[in-house]
Protein backbone atom coordinates (compact mmCIF):
# COMPACT_ATOMS: atom_id res chain seq x y z
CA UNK A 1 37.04 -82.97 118.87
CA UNK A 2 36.05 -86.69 118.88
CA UNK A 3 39.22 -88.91 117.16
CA UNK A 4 38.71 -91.96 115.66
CA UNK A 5 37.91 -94.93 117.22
CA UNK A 6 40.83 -97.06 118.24
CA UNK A 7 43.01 -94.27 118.96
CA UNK A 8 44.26 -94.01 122.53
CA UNK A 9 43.93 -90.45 123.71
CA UNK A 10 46.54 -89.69 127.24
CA UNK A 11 46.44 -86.52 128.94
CA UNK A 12 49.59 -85.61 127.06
CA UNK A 13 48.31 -86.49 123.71
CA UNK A 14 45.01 -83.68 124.05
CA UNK A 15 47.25 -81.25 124.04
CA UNK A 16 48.78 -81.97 120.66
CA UNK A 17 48.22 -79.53 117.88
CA UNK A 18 45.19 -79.56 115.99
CA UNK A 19 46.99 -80.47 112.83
CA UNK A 20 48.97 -83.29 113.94
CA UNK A 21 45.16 -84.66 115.44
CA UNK A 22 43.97 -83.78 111.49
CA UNK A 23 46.88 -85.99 110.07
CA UNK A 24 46.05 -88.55 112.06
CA UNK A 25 42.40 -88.73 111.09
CA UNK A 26 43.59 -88.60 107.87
CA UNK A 27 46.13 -91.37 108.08
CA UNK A 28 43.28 -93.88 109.76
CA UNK A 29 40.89 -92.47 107.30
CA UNK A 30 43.09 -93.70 104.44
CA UNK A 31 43.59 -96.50 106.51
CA UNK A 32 40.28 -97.72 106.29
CA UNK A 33 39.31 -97.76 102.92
CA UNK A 34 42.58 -99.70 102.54
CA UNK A 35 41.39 -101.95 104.55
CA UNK A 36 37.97 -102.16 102.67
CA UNK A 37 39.57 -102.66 99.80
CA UNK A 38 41.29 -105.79 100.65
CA UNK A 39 37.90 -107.12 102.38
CA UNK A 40 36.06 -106.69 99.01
CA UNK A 41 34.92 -110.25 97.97
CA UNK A 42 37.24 -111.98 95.27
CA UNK A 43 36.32 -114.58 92.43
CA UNK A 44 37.38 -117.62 91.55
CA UNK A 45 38.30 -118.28 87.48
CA UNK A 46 36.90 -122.05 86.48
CA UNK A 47 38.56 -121.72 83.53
CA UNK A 48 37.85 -122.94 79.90
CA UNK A 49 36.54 -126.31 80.49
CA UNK A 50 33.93 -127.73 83.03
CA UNK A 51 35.71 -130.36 84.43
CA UNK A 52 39.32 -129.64 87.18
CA UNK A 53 41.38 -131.79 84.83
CA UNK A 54 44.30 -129.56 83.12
CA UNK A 55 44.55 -129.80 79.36
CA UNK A 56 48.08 -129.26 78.46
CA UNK A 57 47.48 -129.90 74.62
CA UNK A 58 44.97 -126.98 74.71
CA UNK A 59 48.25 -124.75 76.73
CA UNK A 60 50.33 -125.78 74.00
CA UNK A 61 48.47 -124.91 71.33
CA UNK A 62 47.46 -121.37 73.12
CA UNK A 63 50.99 -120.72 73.52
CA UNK A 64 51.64 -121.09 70.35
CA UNK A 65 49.33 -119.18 68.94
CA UNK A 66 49.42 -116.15 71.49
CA UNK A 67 53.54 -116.29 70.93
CA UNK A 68 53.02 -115.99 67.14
CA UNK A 69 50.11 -113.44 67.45
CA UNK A 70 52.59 -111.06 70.05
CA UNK A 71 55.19 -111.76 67.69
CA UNK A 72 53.92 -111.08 64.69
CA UNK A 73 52.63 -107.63 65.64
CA UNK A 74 55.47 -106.72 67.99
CA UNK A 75 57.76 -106.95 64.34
CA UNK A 76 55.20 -104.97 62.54
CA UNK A 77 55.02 -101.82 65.52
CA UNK A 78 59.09 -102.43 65.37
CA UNK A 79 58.84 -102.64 61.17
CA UNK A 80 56.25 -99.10 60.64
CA UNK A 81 58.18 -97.17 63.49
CA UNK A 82 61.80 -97.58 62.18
CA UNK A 83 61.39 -97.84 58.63
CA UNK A 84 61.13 -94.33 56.99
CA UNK A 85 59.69 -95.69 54.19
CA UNK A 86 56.90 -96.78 56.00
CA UNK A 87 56.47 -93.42 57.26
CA UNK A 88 52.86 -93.09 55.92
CA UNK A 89 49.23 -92.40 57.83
CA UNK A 90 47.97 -96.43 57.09
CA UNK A 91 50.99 -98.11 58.41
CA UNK A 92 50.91 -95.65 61.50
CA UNK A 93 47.52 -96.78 61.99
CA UNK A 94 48.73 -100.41 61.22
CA UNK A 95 51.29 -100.08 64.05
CA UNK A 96 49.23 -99.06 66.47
CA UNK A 97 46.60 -101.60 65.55
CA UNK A 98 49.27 -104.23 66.23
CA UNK A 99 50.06 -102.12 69.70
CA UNK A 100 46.46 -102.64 70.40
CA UNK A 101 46.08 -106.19 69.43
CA UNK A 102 49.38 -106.98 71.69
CA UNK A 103 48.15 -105.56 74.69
CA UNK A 104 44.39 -107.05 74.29
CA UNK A 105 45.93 -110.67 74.08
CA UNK A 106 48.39 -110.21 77.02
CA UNK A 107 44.95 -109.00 79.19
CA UNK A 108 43.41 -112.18 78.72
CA UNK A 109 45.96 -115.05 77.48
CA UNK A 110 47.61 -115.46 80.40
CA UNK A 111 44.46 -116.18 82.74
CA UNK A 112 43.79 -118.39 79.95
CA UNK A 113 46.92 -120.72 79.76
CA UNK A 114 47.31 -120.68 83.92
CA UNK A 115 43.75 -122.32 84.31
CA UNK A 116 44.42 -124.76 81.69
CA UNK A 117 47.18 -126.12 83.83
CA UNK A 118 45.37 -125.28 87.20
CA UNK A 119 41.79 -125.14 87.00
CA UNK A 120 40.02 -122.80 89.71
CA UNK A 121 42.71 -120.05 90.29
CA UNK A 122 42.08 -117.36 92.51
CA UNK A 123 41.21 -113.50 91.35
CA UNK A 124 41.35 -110.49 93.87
CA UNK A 125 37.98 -107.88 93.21
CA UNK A 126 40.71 -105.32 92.00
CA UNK A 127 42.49 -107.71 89.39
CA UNK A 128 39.63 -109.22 88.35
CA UNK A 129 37.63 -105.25 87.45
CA UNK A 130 41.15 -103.97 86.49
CA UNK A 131 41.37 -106.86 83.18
CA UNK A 132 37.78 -105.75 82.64
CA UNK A 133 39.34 -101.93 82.46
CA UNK A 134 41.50 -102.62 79.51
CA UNK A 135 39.46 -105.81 78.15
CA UNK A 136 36.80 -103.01 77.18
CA UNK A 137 39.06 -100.05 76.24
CA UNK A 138 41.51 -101.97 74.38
CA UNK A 139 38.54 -103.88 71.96
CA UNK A 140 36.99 -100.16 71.95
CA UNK A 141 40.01 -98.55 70.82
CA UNK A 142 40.53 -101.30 68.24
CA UNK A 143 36.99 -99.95 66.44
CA UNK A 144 37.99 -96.82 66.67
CA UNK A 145 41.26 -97.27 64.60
CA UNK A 146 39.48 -99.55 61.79
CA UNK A 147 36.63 -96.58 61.45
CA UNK A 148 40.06 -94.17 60.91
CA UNK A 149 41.82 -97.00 58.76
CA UNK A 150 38.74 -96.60 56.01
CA UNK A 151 38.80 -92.86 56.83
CA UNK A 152 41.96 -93.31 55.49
CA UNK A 153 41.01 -95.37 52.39
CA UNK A 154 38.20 -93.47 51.68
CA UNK A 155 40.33 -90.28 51.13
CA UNK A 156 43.18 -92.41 48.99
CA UNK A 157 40.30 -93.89 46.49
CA UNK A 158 38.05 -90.91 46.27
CA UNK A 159 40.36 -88.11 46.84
CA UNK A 160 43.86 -89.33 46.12
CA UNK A 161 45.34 -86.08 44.03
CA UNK A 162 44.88 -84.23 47.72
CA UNK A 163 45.67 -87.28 49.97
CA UNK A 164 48.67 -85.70 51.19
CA UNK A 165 46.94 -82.84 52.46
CA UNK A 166 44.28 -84.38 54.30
CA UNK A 167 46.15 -87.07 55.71
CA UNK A 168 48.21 -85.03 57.40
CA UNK A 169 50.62 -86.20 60.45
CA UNK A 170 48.78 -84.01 63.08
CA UNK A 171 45.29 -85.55 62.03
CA UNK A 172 46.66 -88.94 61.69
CA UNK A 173 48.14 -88.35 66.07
CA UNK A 174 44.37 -86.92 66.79
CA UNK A 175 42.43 -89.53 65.01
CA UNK A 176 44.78 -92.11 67.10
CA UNK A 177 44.50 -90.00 70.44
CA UNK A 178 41.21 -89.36 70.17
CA UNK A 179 40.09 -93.60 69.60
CA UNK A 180 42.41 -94.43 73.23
CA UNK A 181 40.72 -91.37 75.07
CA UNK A 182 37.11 -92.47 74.10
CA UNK A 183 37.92 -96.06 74.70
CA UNK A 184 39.43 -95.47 77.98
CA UNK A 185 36.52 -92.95 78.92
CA UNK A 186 33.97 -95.65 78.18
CA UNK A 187 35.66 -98.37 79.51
CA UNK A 188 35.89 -96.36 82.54
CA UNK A 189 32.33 -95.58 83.24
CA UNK A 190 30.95 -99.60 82.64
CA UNK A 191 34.01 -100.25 85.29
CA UNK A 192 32.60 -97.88 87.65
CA UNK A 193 29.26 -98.87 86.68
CA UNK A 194 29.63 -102.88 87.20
CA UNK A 195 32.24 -102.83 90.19
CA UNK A 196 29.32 -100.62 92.40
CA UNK A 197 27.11 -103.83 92.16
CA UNK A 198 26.82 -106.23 95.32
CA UNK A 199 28.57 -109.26 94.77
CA UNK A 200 29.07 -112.81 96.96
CA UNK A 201 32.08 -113.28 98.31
CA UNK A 202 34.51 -115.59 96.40
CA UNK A 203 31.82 -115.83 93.84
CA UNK A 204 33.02 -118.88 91.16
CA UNK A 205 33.38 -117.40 87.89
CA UNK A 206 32.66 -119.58 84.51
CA UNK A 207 35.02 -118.16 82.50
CA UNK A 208 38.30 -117.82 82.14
CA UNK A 209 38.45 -114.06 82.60
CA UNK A 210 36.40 -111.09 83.76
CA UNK A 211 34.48 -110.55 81.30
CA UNK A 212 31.06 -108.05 81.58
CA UNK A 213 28.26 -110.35 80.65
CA UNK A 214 29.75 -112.47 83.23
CA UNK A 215 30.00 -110.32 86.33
CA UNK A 216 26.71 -108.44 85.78
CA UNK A 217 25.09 -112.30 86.06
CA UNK A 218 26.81 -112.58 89.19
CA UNK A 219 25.68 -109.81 90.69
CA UNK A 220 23.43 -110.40 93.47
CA UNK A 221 22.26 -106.55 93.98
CA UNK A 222 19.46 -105.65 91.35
CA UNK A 223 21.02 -105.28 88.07
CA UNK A 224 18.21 -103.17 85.14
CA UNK A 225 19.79 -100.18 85.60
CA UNK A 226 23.29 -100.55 85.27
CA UNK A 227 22.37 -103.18 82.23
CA UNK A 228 20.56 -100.21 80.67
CA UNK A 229 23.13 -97.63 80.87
CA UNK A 230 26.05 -100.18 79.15
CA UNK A 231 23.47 -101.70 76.57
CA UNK A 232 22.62 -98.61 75.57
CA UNK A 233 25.99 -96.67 75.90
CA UNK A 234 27.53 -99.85 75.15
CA UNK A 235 25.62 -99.72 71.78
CA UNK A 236 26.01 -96.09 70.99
CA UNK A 237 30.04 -96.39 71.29
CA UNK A 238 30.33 -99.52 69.05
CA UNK A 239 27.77 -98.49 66.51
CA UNK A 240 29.38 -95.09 65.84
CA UNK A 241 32.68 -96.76 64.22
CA UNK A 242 30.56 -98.86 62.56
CA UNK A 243 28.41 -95.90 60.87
CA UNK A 244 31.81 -94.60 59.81
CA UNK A 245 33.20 -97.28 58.30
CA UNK A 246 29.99 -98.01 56.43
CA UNK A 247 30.06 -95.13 55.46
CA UNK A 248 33.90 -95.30 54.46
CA UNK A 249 33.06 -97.44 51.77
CA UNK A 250 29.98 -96.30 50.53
CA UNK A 251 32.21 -93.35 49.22
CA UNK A 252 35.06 -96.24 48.22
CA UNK A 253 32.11 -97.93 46.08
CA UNK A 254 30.87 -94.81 44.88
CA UNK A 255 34.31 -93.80 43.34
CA UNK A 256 35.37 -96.98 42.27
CA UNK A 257 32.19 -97.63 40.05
CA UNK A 258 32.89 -94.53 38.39
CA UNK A 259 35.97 -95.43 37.33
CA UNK A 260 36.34 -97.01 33.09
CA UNK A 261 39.59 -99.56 33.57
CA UNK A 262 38.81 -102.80 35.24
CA UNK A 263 42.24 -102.89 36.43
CA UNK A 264 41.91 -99.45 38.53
CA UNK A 265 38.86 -100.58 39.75
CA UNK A 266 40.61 -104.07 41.22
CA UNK A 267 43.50 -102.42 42.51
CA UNK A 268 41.25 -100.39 44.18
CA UNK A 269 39.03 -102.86 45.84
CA UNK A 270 42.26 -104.46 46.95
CA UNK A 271 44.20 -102.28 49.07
CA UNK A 272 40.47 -102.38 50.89
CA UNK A 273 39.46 -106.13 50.87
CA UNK A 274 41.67 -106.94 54.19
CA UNK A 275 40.68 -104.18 56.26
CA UNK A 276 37.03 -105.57 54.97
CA UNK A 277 37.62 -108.78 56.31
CA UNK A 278 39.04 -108.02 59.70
CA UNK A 279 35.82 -105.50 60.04
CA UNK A 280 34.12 -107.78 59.74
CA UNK A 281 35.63 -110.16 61.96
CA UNK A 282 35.44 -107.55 65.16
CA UNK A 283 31.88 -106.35 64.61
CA UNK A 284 30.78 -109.23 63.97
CA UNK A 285 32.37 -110.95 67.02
CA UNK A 286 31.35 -107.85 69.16
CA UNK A 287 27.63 -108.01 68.22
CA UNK A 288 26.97 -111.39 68.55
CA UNK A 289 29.07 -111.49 71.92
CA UNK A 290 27.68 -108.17 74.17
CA UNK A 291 24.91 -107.32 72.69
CA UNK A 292 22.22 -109.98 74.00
CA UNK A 293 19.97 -109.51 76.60
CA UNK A 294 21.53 -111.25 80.28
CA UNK A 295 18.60 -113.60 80.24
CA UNK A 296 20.27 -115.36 76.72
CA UNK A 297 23.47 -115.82 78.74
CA UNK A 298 24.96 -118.63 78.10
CA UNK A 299 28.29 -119.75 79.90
CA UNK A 300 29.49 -122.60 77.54
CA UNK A 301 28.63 -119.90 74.55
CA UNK A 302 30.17 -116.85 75.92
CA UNK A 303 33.60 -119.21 76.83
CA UNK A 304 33.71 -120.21 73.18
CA UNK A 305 32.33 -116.68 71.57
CA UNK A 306 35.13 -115.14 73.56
CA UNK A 307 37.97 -117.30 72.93
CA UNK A 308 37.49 -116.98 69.01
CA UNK A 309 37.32 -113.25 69.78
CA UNK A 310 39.93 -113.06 71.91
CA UNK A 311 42.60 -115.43 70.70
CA UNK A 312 41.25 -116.64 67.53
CA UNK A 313 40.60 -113.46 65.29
CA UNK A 314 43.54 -112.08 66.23
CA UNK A 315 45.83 -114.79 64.94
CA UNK A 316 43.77 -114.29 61.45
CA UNK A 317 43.52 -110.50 61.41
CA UNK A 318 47.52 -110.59 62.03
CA UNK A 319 47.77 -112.70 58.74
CA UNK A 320 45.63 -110.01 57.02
CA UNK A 321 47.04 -107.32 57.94
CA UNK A 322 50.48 -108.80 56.50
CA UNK A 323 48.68 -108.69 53.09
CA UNK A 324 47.09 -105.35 53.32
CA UNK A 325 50.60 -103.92 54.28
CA UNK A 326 52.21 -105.65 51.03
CA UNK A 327 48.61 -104.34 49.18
CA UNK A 328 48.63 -100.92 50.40
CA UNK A 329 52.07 -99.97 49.23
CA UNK A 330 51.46 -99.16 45.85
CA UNK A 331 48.65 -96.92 46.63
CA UNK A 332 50.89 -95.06 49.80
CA UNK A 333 53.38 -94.91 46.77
């Protein structure tokens, strides 16, 4: 049986067992793709800006404004999971919202506020695909728990005598399981997907993280297929929250026309008009962002589209969802 190359064979070491000669095939076997691995080419962040001049005005003003975002959600996962009074199926979707919105921040931030003070920083080919990973899942899993956020509203404006019965505890866990495992499952095959293209080695990347748009116009291996499968997979997975939530409130406008006092009609409409706005916020954002064909890519316009997705939005959609906790309460109650 032939061994490996680079493994000295002496007349003592033939007459090993055959399963010590198996482990060692399988140790320089796992050797190897280790050591492909590290050899796969890396990427080199430019940053926000064009120029290799650091900007520590923009750093500060990031800071503060990623501190206060990761703040003000990290109180309200800390507020919904230890208040009992809070114990109900929105502000459990609320919390874990703000989990989501956490996370998705820290995944790009960072990157963000290093290059500002040092233009041109280094990414390995695993770091750089693994903030991809949860870049996708995490914004994925975000429009899966808005579509069960005006599940939930749907059911307390049209159905609120049996609210209690169909918002159970159980379905609230496997609407919220089931929006990380499809995220994570989708997020998964564009990884897979994008990381099997050919790609230069320590390609310069204009952005200031890995973003997909921006390593599938890198790619130096041919690229229609793999933009076909995520466009239209891509499409399928965002436009199915989107279907629900429209039509959420189709059933919310329904009901609420049919109701004779003005006033039940505008409380109503105003435990909804928050989750409205940040709905429309993340579709928005996402549509006009990913779903353009590569040839309209635009570096400068992604870098900006990206940032006001990224850091912006979330800074107002934590404001928001302040006021549709304080709005929601009397219909919970």
């Amino acid at each position: 049986m032939d061994l490996p190359s680079g493994l000295a064979i002496s007349g003592q070491e033939e007459k090993q067992p055959r399963g010590s000669a198996d482990s060692a095939e399988v140790w320089h076997a796992a050797l190897q793709a280790l050591a492909n691995l590290t050899s796969a080419p890396g990427f080199l962040l430019l940053g926000l800006m064009n120029g290799p001049d650091a900007q520590p005005l923009l750093f500060l003003l990031f800071l503060g404004v990623y501190l206060l975002n990761a703040l003000g959600n990290l109180s309200m996962v800390v507020v919904v999971s230890s208040d009992a009074a809070l114990h109900y199926p929105m502000y459990y979707f609320l919390g874990h919202l703000s989990l989501v919105d956490v996370c998705f921040t820290t995944v790009t931030v960072p990157r963000l506020l290093i290059s500002l003070l040092h233009p041109g920083q280094a990414i390995s080919f695993q770091g750089c695909f693994a903030q991809m990973y949860f870049f996708v899942a995490l914004g994925i899993t975000e429009s899966y728990l808005l579509a069960a956020m005006s599940y939930d509203r749907a059911v307390a404006v049209c159905r609120p005598l049996h609210y209690c019965a169909l918002m159970t505890p159980g379905r609230c866990a496997a609407l919220v399981g089931a929006s990380w495992a499809v995220a994570h499952l989708h997020s998964l095959l564009h990884t897979l997907v994008i990381s099997a293209l050919s790609y230069p080695a320590c390609a310069p990347v204009r952005h200031f993280f890995c973003d997909m748009t921006v390593m599938l116009s890198l790619a130096t291996s041919d690229i229609s297929a793999a933009e076909t499968a995520i466009f239209s997979e891509g499409l399928t997975v965002v436009l199915t929250p989107l279907l629900l939530v429209s039509l959420s409130y189709v059933c919310i406008l329904v009901a609420v026309l049919g109701v004779r006092s003005a006033g039940g009609r505008r409380r109503a409409f105003s435990t909804c008009g928050a989750h409205l706005v940040v709905v429309s916020l993340f579709f928005g954002s996402v549509l006009s962002v990913y779903f353009r064909p590569l040839s309209a890519y635009s570096a400068h316009y992604d870098r900006l589209a990206s940032l006001v997705y990224a850091v912006v939005n979330k800074e107002v959609k934590g404001a928001l969802k302040k006021e549709f906790r304080c709005r929601a309460a009397p219909q919970e109650l």
